[in-house]
N, C-alpha and C. Protein backbone atom coordinates (compact mmCIF):
# COMPACT_ATOMS: atom_id res chain seq x y z
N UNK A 1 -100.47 15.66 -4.91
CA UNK A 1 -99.50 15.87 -5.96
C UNK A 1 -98.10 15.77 -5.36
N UNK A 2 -97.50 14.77 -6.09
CA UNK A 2 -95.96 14.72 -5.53
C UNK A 2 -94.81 15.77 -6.53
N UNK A 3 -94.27 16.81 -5.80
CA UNK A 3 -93.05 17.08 -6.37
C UNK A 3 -91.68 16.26 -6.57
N UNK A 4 -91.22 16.53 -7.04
CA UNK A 4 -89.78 16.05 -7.34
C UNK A 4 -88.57 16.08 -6.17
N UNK A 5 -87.77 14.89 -5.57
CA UNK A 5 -87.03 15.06 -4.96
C UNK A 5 -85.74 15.61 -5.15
N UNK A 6 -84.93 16.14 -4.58
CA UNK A 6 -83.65 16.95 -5.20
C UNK A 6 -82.73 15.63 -6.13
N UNK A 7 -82.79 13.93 -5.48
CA UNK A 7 -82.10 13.50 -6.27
C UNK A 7 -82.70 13.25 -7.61
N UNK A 8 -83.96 12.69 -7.62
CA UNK A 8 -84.75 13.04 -8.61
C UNK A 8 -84.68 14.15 -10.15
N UNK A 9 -84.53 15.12 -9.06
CA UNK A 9 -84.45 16.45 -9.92
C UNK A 9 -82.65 16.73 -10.87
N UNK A 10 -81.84 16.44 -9.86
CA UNK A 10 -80.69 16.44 -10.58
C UNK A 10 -80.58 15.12 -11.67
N UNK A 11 -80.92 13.98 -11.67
CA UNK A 11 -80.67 12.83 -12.26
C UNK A 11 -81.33 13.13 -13.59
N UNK A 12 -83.20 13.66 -13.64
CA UNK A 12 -84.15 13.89 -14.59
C UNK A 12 -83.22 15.07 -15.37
N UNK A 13 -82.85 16.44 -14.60
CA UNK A 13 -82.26 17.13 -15.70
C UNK A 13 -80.96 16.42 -16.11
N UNK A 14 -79.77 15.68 -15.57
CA UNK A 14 -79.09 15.46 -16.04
C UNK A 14 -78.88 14.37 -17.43
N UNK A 15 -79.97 13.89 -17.21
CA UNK A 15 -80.25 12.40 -18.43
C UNK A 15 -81.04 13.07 -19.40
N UNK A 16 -81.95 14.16 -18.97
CA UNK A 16 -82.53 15.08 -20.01
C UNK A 16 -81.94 15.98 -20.85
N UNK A 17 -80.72 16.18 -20.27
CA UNK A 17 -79.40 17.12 -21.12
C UNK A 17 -78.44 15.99 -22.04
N UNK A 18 -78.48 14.76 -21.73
CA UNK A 18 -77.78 13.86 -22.23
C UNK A 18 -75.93 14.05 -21.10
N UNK A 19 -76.27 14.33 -20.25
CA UNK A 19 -74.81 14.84 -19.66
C UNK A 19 -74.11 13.23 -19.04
N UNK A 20 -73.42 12.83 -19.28
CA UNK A 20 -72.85 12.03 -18.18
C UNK A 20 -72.26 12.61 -16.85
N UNK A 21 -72.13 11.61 -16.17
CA UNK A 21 -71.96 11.99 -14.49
C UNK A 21 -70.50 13.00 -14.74
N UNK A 22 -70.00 13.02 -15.76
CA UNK A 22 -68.51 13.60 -15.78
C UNK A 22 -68.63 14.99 -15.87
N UNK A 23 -69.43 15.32 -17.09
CA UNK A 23 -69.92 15.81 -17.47
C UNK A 23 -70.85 16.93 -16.83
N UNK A 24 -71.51 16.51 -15.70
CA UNK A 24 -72.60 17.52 -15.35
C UNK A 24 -72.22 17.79 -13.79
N UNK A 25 -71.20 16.74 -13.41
CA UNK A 25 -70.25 17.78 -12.27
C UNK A 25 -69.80 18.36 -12.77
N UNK A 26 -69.00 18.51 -13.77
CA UNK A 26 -68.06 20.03 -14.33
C UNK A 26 -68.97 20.94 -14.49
N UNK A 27 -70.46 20.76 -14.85
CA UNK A 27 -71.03 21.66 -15.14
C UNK A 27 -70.96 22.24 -14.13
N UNK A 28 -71.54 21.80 -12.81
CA UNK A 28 -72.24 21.92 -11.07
C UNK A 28 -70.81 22.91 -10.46
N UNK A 29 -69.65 22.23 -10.96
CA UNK A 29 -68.53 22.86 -10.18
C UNK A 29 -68.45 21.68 -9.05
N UNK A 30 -68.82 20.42 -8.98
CA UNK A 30 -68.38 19.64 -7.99
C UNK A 30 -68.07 18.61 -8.48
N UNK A 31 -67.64 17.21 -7.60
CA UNK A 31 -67.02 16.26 -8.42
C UNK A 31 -68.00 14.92 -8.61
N UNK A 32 -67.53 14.19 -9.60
CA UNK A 32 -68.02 13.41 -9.88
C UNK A 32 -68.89 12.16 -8.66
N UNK A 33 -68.04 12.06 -8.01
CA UNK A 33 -68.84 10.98 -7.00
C UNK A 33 -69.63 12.07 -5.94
N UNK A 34 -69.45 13.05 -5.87
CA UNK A 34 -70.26 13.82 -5.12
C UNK A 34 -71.92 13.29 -5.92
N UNK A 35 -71.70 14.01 -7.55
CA UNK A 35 -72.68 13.86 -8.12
C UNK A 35 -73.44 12.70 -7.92
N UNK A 36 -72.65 11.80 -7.82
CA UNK A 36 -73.61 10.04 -7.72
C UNK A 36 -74.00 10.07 -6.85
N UNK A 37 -73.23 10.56 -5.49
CA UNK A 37 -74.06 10.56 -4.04
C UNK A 37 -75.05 11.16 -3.78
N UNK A 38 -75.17 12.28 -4.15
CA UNK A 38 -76.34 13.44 -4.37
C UNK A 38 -77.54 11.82 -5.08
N UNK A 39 -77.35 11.62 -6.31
CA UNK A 39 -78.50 11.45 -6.97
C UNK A 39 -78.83 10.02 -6.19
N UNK A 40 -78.34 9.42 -5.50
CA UNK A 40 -78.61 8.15 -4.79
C UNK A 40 -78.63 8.33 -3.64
N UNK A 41 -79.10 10.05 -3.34
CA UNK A 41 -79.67 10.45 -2.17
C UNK A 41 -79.28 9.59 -0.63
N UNK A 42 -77.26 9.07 -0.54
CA UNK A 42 -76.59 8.84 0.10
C UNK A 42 -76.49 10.14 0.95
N UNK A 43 -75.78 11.41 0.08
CA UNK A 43 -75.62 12.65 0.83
C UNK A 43 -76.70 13.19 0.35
N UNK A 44 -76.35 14.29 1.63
CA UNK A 44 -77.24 15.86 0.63
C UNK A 44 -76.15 17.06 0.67
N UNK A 45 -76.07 18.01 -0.17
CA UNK A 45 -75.17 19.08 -0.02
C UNK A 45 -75.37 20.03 0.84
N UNK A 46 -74.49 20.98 1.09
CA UNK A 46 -74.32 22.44 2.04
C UNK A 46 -75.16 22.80 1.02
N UNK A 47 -75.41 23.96 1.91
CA UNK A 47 -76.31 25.00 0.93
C UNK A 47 -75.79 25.59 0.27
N UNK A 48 -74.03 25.96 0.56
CA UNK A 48 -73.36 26.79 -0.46
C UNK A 48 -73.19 26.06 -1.69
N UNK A 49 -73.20 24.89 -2.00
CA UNK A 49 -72.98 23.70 -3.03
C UNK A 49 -74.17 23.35 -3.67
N UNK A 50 -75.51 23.40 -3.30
CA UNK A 50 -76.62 23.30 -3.44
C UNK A 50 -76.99 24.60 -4.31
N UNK A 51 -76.58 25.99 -4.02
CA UNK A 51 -76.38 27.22 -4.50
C UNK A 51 -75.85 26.94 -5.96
N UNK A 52 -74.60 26.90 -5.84
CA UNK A 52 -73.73 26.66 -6.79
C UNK A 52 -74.34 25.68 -7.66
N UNK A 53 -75.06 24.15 -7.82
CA UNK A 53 -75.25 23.44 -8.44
C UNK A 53 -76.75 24.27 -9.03
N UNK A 54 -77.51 24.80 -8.35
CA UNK A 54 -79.22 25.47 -9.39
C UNK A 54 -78.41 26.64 -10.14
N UNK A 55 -77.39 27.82 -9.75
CA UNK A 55 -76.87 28.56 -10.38
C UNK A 55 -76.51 27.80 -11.95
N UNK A 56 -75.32 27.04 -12.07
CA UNK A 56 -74.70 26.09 -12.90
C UNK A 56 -76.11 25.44 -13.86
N UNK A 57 -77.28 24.44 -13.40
CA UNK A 57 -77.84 24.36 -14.51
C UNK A 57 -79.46 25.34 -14.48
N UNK A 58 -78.99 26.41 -13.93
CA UNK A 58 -80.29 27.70 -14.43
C UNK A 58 -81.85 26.70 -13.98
N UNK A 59 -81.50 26.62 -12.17
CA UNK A 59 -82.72 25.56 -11.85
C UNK A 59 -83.14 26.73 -10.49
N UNK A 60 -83.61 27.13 -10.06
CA UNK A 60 -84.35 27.57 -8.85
C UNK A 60 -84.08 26.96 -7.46
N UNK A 61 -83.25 27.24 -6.75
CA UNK A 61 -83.13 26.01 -5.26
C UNK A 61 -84.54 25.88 -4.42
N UNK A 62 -85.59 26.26 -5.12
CA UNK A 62 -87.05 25.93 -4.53
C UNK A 62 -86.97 24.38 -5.21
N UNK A 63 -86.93 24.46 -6.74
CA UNK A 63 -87.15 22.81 -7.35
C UNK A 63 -86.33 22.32 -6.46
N UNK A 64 -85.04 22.74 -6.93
CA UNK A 64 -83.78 21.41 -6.08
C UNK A 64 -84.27 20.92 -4.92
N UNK A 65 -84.99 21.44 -4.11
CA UNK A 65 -85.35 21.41 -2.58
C UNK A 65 -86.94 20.58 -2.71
N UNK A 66 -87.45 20.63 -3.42
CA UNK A 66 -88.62 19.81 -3.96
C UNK A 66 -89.84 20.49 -3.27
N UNK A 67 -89.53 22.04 -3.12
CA UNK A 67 -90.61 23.29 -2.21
C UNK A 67 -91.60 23.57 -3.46
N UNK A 68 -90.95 23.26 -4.75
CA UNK A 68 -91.68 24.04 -6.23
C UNK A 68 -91.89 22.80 -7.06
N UNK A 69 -93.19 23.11 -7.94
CA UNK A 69 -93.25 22.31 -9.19
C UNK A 69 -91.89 22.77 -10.26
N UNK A 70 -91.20 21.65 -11.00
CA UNK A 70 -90.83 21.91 -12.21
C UNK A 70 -90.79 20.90 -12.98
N UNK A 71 -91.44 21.37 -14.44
CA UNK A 71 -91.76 20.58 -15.62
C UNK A 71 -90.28 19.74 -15.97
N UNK A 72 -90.25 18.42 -15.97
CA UNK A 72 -89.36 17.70 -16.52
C UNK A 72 -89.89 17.11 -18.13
N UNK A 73 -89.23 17.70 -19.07
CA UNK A 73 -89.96 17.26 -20.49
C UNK A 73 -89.23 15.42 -19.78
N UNK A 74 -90.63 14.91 -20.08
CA UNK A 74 -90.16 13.03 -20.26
C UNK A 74 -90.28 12.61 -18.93
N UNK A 75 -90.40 13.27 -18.29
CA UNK A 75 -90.29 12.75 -16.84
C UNK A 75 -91.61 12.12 -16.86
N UNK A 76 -91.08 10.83 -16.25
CA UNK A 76 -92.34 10.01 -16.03
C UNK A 76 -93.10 10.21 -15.13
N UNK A 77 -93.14 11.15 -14.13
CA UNK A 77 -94.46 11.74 -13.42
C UNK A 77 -94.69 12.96 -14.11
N UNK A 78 -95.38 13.38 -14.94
CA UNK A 78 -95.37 15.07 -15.92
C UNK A 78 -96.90 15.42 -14.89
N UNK A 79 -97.38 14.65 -13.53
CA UNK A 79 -98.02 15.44 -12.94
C UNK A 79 -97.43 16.86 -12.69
N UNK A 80 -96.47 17.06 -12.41
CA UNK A 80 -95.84 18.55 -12.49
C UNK A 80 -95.78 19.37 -13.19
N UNK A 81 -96.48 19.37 -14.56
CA UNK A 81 -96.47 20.16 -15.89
C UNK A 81 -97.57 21.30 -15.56
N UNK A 82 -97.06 22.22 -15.79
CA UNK A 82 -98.02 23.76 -15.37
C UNK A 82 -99.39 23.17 -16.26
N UNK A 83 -99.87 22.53 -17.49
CA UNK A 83 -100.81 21.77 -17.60
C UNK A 83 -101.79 21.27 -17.47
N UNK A 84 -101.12 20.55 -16.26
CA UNK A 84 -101.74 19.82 -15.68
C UNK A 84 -102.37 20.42 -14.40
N UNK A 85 -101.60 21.42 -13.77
CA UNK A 85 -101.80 22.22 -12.48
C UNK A 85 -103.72 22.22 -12.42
């Protein structure tokens, strides 16, 4: 069973909220091209920023970190759906 990678995980909730990239850094508290780098898994964040971004959209830094299952409604692998477990 594959979990979700952190860029993965930010991109799935962010397209699942309907947020644009503008949009869901303001949410995160960081900036916009951070956000793109994150999800095109160029960078990865500090942990204090990594903190700050699961705080901001009410995510667990186990998912972000891809240590935990979490259900993405639509996500095209829904092997991760408690469900399916």
């Amino acid at each position: 069973m594959r979990y979700h990678t952190f860029p993965e995980v930010l991109r799935l909730i962010r397209k699942n909220n309907g947020w644009s990239f503008r949009v869901a850094a303001k949410k995160m508290g960081i900036s916009m091209s951070s956000l793109q780098r994150y999800e095109k898994a160029e960078v990865n964040p500090t942990l204090t920023v990594l903190y700050r971004i699961a705080e901001a959209i009410d995510v667990d830094m186990a998912v972000l970190l891809g240590t935990r299952r979490f259900p993405i409604p639509g996500a095209a692998d829904n092997t991760n759906h408690p469900s399916k477990r």
